[in-house]
Protein backbone atom coordinates (compact mmCIF):
# COMPACT_ATOMS: atom_id res chain seq x y z
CA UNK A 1 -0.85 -26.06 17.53
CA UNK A 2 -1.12 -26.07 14.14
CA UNK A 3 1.89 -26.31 11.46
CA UNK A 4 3.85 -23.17 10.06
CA UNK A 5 2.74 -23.95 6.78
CA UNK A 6 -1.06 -24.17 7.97
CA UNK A 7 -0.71 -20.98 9.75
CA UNK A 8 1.41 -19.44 6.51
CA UNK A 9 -1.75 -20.85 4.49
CA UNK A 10 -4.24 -18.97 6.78
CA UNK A 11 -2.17 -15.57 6.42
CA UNK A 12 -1.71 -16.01 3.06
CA UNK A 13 -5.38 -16.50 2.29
CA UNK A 14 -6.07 -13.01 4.48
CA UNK A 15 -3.38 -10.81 2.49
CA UNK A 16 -5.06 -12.01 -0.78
CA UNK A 17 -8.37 -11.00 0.20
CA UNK A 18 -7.12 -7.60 1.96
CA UNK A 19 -5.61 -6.88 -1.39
CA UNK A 20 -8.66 -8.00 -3.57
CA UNK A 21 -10.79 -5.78 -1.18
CA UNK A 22 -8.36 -2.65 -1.73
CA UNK A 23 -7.52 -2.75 -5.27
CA UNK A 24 -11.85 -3.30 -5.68
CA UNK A 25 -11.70 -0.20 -3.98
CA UNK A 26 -9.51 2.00 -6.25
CA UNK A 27 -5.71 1.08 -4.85
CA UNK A 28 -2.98 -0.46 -6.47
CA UNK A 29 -1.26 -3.05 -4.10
CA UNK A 30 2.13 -4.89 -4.26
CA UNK A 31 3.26 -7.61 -2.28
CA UNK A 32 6.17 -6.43 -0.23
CA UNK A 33 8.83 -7.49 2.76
CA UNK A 34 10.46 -10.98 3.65
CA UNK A 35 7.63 -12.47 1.31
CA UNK A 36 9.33 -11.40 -1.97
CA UNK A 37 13.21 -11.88 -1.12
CA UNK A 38 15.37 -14.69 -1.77
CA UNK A 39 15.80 -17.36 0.66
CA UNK A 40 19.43 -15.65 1.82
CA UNK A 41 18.40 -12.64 2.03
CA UNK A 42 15.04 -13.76 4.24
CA UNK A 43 17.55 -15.75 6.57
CA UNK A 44 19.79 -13.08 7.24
CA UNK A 45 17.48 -10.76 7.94
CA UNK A 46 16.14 -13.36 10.41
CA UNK A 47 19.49 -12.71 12.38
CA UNK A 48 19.30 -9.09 12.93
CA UNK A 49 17.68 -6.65 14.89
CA UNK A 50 17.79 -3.70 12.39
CA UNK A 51 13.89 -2.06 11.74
CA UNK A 52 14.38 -3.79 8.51
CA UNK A 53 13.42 -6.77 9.93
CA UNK A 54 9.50 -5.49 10.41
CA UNK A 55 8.51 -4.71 6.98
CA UNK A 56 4.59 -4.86 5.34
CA UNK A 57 3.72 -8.12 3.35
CA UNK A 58 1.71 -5.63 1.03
CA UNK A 59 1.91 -2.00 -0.27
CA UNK A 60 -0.91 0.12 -1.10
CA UNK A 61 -1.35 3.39 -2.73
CA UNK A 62 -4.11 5.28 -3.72
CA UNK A 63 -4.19 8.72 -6.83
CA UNK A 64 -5.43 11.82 -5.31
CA UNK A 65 -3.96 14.51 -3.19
CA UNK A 66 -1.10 13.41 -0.63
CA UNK A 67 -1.67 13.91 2.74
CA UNK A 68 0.75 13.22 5.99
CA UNK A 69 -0.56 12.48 9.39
């Protein structure tokens, strides 16, 4: 099996391109979630089962008209 930092490399490498691909198409996009906190803060989330926990590595948003589904 191959290391977490290999895998971490692997993901890493996707979320750039997803983001390249969606701000090419128009959206602004912001890295988001465990990703961006401090290392205390990432650890004790680590320890709890709150919804929190489950965030998006990346935000995107897009001008026009809002719509809900």
């Amino acid at each position: 099996m191959p290391s977490f930092q290999q895998r971490k490399a692997v993901g890493d490498a996707h979320e750039q391109r997803i983001a390249e691909e969606l701000t090419a198409r128009g959206w602004a996009v912001n890295p988001w979630g465990q990703g961006v906190l401090t290392h205390p803060v990432q650890a004790a989330r680590r320890t709890t089962d709150s919804s929190l926990r489950w965030t998006p590595d990346l935000l995107a948003a897009k001008e026009g008209p809002a719509t809900s589904q």
